[in-house]
N, C-alpha and C. Protein backbone atom coordinates (compact mmCIF):
# COMPACT_ATOMS: atom_id res chain seq x y z
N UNK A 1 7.62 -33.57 11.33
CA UNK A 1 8.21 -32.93 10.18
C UNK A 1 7.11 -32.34 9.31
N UNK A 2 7.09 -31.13 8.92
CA UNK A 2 6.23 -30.36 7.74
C UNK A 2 6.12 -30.64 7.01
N UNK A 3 5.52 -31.23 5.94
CA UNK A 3 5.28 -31.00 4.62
C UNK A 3 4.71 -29.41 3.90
N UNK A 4 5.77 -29.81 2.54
CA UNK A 4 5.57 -28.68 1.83
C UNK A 4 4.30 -28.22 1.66
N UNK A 5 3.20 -28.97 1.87
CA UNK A 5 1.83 -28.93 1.30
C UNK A 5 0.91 -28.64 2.40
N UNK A 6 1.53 -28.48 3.64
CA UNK A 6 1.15 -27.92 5.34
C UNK A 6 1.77 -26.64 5.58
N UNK A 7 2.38 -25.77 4.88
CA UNK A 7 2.61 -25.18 4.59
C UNK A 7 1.73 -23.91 4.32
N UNK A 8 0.98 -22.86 4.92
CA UNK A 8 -0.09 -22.16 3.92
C UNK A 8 1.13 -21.03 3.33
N UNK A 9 1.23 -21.36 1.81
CA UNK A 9 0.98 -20.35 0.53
C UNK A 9 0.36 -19.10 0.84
N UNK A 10 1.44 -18.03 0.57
CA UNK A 10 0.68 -16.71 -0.08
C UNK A 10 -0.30 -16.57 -0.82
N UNK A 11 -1.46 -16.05 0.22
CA UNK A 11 -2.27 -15.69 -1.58
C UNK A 11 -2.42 -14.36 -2.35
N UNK A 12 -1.69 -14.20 -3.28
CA UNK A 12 -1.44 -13.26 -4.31
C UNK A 12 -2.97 -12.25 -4.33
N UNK A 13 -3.58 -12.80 -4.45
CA UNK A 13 -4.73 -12.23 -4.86
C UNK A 13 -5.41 -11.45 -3.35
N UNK A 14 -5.17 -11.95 -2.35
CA UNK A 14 -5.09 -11.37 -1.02
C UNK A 14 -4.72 -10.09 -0.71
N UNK A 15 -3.36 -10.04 -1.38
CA UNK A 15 -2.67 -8.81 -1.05
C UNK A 15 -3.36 -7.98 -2.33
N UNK A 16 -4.14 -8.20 -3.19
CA UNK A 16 -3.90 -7.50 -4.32
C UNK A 16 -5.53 -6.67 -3.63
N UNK A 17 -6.29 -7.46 -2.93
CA UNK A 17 -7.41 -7.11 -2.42
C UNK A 17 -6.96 -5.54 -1.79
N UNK A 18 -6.08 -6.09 -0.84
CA UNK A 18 -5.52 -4.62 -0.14
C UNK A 18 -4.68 -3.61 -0.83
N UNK A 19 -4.81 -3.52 -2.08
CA UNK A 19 -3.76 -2.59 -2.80
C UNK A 19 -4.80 -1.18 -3.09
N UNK A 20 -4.39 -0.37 -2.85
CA UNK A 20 -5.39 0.89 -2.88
C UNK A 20 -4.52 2.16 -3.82
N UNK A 21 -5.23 3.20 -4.14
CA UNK A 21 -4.41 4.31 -5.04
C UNK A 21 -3.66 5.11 -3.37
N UNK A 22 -2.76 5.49 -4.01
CA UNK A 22 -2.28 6.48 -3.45
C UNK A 22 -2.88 7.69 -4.92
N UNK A 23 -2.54 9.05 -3.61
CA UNK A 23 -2.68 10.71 -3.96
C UNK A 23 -2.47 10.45 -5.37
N UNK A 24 -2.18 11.38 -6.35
CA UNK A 24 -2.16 11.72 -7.82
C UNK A 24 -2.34 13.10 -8.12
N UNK A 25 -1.97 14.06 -8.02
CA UNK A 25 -2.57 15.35 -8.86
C UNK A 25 -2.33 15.38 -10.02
N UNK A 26 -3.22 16.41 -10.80
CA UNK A 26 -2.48 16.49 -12.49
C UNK A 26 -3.43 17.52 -12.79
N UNK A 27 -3.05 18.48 -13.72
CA UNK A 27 -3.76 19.13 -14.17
C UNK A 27 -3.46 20.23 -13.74
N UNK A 28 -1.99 21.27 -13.78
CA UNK A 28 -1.98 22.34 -13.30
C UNK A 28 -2.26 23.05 -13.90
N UNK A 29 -3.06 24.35 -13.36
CA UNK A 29 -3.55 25.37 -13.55
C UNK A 29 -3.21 26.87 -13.43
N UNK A 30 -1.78 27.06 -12.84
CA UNK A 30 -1.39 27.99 -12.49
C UNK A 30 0.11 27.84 -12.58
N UNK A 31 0.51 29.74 -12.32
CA UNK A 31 2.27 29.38 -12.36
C UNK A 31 2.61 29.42 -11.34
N UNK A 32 1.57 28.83 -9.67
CA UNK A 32 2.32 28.44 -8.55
C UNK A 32 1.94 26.91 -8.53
N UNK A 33 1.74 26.48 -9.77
CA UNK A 33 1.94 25.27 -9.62
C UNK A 33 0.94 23.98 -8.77
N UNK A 34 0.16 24.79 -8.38
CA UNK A 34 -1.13 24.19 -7.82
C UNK A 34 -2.06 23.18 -9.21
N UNK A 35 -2.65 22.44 -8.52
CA UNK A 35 -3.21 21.47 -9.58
C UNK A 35 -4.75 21.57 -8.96
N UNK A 36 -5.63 21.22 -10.60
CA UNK A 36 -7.37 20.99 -10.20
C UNK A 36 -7.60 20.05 -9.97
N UNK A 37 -7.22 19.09 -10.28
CA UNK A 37 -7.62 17.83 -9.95
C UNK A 37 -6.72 16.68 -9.18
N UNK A 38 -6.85 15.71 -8.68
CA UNK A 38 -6.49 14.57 -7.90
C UNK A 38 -7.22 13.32 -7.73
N UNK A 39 -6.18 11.86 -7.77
CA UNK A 39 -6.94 11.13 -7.59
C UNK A 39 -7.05 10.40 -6.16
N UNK A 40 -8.03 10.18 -5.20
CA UNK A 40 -8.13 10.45 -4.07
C UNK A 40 -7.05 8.98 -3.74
N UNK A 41 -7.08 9.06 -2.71
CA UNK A 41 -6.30 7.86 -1.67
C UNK A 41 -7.22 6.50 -1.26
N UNK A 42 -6.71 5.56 -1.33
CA UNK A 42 -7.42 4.12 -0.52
C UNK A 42 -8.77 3.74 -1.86
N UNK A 43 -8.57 4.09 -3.05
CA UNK A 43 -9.39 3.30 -3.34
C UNK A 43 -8.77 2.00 -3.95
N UNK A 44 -9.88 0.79 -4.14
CA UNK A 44 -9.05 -0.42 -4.31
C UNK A 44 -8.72 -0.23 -5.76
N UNK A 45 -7.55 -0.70 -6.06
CA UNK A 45 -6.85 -0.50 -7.48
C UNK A 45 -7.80 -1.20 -8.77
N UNK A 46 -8.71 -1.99 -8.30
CA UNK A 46 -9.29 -2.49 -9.44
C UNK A 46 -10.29 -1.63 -9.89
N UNK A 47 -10.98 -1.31 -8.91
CA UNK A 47 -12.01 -0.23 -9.15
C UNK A 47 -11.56 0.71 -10.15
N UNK A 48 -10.58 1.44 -9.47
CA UNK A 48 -9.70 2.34 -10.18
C UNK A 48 -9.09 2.51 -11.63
N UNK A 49 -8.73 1.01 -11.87
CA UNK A 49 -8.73 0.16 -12.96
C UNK A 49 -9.38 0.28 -14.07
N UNK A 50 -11.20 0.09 -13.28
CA UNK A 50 -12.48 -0.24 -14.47
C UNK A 50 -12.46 1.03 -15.05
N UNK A 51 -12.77 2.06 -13.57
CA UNK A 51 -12.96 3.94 -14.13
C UNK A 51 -12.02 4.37 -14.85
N UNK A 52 -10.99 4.08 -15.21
CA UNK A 52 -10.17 4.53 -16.41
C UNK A 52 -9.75 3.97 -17.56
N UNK A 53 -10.94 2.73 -17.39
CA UNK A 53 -10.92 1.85 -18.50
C UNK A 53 -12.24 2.82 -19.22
N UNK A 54 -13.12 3.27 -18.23
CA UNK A 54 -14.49 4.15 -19.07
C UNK A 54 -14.02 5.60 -19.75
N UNK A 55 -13.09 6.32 -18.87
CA UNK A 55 -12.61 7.24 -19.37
C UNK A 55 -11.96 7.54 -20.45
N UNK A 56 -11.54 6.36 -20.44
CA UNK A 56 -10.15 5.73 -22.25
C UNK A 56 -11.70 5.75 -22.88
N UNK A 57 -12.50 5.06 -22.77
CA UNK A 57 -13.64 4.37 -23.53
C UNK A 57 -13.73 5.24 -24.17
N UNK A 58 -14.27 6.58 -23.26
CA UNK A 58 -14.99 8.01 -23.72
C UNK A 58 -14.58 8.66 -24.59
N UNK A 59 -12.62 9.00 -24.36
CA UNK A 59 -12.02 9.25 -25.01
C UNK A 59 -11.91 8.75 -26.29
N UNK A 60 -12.14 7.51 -26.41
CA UNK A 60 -11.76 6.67 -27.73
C UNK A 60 -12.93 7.03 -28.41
N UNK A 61 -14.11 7.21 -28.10
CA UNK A 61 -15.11 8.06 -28.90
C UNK A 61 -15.02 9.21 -29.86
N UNK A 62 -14.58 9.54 -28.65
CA UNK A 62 -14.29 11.30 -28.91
C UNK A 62 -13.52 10.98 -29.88
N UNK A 63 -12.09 10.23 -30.12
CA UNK A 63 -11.15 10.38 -31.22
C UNK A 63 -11.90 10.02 -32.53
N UNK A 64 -13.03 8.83 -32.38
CA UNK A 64 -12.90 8.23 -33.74
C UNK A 64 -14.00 9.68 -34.59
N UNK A 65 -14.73 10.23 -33.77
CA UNK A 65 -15.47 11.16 -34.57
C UNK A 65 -14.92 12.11 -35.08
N UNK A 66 -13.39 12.58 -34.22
CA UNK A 66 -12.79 13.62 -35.12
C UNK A 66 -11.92 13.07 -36.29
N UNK A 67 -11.47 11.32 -36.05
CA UNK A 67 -10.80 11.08 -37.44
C UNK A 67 -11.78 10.70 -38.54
N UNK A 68 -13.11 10.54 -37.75
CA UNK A 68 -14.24 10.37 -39.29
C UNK A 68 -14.52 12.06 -39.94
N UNK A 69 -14.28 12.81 -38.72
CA UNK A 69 -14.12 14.17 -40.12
C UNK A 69 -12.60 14.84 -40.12
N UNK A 70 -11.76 13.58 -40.34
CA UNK A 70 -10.61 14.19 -41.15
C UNK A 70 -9.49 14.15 -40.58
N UNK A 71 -9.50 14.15 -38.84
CA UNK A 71 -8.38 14.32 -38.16
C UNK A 71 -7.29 12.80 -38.07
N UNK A 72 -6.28 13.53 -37.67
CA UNK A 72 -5.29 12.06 -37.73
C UNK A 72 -5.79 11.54 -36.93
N UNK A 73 -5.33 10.13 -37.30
CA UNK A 73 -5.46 8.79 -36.70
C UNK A 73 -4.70 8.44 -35.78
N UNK A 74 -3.30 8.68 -35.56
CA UNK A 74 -2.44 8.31 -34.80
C UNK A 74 -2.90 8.18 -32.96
N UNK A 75 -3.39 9.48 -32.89
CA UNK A 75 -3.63 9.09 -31.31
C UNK A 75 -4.68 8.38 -30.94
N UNK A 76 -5.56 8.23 -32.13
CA UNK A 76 -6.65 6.97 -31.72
C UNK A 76 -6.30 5.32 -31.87
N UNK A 77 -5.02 5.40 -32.59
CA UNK A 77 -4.74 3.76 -32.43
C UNK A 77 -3.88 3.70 -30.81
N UNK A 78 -3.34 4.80 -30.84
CA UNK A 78 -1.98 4.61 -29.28
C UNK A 78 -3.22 4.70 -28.71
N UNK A 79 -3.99 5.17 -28.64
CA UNK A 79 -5.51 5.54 -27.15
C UNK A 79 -5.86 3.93 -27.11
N UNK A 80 -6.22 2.86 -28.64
CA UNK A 80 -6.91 1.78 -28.58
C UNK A 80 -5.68 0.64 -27.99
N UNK A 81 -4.75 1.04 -28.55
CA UNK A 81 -3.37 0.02 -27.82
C UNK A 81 -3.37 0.31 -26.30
N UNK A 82 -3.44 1.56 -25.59
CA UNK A 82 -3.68 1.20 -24.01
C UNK A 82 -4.83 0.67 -23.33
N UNK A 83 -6.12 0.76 -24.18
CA UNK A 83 -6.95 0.56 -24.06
C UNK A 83 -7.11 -0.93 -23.54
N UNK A 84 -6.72 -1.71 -24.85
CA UNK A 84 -6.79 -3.08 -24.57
C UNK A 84 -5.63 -3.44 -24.04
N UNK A 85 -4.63 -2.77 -23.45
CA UNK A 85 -3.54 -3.11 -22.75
C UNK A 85 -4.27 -3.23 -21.05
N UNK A 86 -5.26 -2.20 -21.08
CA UNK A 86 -5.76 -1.75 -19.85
C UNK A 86 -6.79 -3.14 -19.39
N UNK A 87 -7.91 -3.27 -20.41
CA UNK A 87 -8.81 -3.87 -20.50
C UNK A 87 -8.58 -5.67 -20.56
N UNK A 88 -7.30 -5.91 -20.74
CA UNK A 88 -6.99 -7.37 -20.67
C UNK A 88 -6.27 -7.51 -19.35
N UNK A 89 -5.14 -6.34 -18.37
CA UNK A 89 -4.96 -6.36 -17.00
C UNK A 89 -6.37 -6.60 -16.32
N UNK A 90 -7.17 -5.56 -16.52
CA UNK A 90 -8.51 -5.65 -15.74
C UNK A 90 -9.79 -7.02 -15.76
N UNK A 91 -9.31 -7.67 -16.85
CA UNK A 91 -10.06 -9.26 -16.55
C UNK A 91 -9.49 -9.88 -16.32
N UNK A 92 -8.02 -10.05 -16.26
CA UNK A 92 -7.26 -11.14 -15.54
C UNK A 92 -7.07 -10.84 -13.83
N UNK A 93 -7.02 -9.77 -13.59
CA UNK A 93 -7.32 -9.22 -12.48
C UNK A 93 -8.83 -9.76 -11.91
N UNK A 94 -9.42 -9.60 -12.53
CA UNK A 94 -10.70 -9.87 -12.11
C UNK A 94 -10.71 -11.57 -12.13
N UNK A 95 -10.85 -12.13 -13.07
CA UNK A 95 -10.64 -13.66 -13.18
C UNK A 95 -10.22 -14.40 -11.75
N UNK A 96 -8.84 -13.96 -11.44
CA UNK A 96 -8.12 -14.30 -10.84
C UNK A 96 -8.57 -13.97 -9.20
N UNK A 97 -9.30 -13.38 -9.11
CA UNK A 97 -9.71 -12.69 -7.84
C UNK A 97 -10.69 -13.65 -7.56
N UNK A 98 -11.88 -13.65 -8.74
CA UNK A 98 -12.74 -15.01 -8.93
C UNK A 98 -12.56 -16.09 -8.35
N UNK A 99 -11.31 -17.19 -8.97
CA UNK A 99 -10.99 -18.02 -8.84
C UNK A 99 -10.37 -17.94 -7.25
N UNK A 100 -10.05 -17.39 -6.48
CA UNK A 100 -9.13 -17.32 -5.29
C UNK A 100 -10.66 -17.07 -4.23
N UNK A 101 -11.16 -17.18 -4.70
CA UNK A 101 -12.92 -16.83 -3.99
C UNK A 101 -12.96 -15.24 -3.51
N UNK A 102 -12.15 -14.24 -4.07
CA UNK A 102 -11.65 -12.96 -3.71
C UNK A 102 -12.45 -11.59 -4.19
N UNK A 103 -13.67 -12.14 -4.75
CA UNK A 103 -14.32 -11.27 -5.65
C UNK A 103 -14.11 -9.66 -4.66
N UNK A 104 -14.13 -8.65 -5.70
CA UNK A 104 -13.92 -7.08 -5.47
C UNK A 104 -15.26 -6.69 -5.43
């Protein structure tokens, strides 16, 4: 007879190893609708993760210098609310990968 504990458990963090971007375009440029940019295929999602945690970063720069000469504020608090929405997925993600001996 099995025990529950003979049993091997999913490991979450396993599958999360194998999770990769799919395609993305954005940025059209024309009125046939063609786009400049894309984000490529198969990279691992965490990676993916950090690099648009730098890009927010950059961005969040960029905002606070135009609201220190004058410009609204509004899209620099919604930019800092995804920010750390982004940035607290991406260490528990990471943590957790840690702990599962799963490092990225």
């Amino acid at each position: 007879m099995n025990n529950e504990r003979d049993i091997e458990q999913p490991n979450p963090m396993k599958r999360l190893s194998i999770v990769k971007t799919s395609p993305y375009q954005f940025f059209q440029y024309s009125t046939d609708q063609k786009n400049f940019f894309s984000v490529n295929a198969d990279i691992p999602v965490l990676d993916a993760l950090e690099q648009a945690d730098c890009f927010l970063d950059a961005a969040e720069k960029t905002l606070s210098e135009e609201v220190l000469n004058g410009g609204n504020e509004a899209p620099l608090y919604l930019l800092r609310f995804g920010l750390a929405l982004l940035g607290s997925a991406i260490n528990a993600l990471a943590a957790a990968g840690k702990e599962q001996g799963n490092e990225q």
